[in-house]
Protein backbone atom coordinates (compact mmCIF):
# COMPACT_ATOMS: atom_id res chain seq x y z
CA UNK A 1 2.55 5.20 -17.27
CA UNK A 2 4.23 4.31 -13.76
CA UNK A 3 7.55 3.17 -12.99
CA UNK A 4 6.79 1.92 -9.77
CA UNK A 5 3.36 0.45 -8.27
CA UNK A 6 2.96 0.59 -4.89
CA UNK A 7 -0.16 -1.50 -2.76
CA UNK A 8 -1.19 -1.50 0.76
CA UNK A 9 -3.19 -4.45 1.53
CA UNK A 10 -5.05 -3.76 4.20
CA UNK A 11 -8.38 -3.31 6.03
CA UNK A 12 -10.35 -1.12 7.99
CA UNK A 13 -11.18 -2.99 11.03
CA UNK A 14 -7.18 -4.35 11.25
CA UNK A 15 -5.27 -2.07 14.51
CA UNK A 16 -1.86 -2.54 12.88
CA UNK A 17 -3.55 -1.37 9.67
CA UNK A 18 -5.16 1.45 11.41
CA UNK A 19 -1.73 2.08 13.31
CA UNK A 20 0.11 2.06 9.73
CA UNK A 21 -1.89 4.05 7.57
CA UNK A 22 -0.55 7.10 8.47
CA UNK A 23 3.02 6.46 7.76
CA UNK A 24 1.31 4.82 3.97
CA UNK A 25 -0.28 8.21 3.86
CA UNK A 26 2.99 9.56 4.34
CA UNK A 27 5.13 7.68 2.08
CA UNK A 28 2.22 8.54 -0.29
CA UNK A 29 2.06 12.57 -0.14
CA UNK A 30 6.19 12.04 -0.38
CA UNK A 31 6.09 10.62 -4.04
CA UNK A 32 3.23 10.55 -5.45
CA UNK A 33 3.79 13.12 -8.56
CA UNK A 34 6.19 11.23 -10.04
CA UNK A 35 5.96 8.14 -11.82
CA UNK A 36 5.07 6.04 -8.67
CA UNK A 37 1.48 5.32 -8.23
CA UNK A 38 -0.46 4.27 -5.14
CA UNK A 39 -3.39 1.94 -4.40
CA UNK A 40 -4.74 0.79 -0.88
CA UNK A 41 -6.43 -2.76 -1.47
CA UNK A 42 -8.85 -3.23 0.30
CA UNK A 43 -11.64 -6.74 0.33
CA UNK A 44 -14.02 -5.57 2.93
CA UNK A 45 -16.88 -3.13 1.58
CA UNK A 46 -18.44 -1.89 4.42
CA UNK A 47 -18.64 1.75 6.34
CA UNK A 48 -15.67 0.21 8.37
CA UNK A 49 -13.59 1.87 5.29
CA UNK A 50 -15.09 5.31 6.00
CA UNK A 51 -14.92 5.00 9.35
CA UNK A 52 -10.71 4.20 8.70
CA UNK A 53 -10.17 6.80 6.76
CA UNK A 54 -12.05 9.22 9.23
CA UNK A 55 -9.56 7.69 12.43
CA UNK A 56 -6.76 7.78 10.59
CA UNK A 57 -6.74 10.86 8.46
CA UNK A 58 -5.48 9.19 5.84
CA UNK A 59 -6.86 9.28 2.08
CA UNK A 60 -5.37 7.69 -0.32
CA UNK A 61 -6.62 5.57 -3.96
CA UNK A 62 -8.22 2.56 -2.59
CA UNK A 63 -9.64 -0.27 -4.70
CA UNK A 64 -12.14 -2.90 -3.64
CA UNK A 65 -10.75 -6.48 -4.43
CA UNK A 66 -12.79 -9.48 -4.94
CA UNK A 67 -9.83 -11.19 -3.96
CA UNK A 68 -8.25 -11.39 -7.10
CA UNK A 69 -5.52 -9.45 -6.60
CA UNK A 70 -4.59 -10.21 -2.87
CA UNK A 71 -4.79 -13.45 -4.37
CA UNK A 72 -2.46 -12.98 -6.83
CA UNK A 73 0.04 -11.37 -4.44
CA UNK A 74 -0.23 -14.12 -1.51
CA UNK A 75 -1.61 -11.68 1.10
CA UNK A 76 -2.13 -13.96 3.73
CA UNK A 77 -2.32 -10.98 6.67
CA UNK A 78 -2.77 -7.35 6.78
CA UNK A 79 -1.14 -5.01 6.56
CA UNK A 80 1.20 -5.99 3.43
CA UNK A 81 3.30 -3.47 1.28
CA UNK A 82 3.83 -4.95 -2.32
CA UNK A 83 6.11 -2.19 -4.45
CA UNK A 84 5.58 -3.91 -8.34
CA UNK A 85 7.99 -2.69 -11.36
CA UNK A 86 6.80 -1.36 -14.59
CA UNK A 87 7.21 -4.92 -15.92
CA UNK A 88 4.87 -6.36 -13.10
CA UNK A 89 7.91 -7.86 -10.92
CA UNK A 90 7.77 -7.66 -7.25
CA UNK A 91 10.80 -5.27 -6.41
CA UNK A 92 9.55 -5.42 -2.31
CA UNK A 93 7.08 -7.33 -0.24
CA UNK A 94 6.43 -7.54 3.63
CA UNK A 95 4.28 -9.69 5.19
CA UNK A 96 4.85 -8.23 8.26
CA UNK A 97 4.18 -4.00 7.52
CA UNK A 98 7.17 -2.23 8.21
CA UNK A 99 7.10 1.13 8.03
CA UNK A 100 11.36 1.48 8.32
CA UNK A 101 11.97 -1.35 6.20
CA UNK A 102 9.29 -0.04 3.48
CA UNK A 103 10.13 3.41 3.06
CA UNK A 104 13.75 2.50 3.09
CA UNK A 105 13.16 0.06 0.16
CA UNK A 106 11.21 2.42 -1.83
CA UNK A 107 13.60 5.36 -1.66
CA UNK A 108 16.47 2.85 -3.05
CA UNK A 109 13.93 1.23 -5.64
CA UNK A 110 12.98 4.93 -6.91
CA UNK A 111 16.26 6.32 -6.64
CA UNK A 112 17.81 3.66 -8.76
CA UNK A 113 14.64 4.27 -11.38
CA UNK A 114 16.37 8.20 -11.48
């Protein structure tokens, strides 16, 4: 049971993504025992993913998409942040990764969930 979903669309051969995954990680270790779960999407198999989490020092829950769900979210460039509801609505997407804008929106989406 979550009350918030959060993805990061990215992958492992993308600088910004590289750059950003860090502050994910971050955001990540901040709330991630409560009801807020977190899922890195990511389409490209490949040791380029172990090699990113290596560099970045980052781990986090990623999933392998067949491009279903980036798909289904319109992720058109990496990175992306999508933060989804408990009833599947999108509460917060950037196409454009934001690290300020992103953990700003989160903290006001889980704060108003408390």
């Amino acid at each position: 049971f979550f009350l918030l979903l959060l993805l990061f669309f990215f992958s492992p051969t993308c600088q910004s993504c590289t750059a950003e995954a860090p502050h994910w990680y971050r955001l990540y270790q901040r709330y991630r025992n409560g009801a807020t779960e977190f899922y890195g999407i990511c389409m490209e198999e490949s040791a380029a993913l172990e090699k990113f989490f290596e560099e970045t020092g980052a781990t986090f829950n990623t999933l392998l998409d067949d491009g279903g769900v980036t798909r289904a979210y319109g992720v058109r460039n990496y990175p992306k942040i999508v933060i989804v509801g408990r009833k599947g609505e999108v509460l917060f997407s950037s196409e454009s990764y934001s690290l300020g804008e992103a953990l700003s929106s989160a903290n006001k989406i889980i704060q108003g969930l408390n």
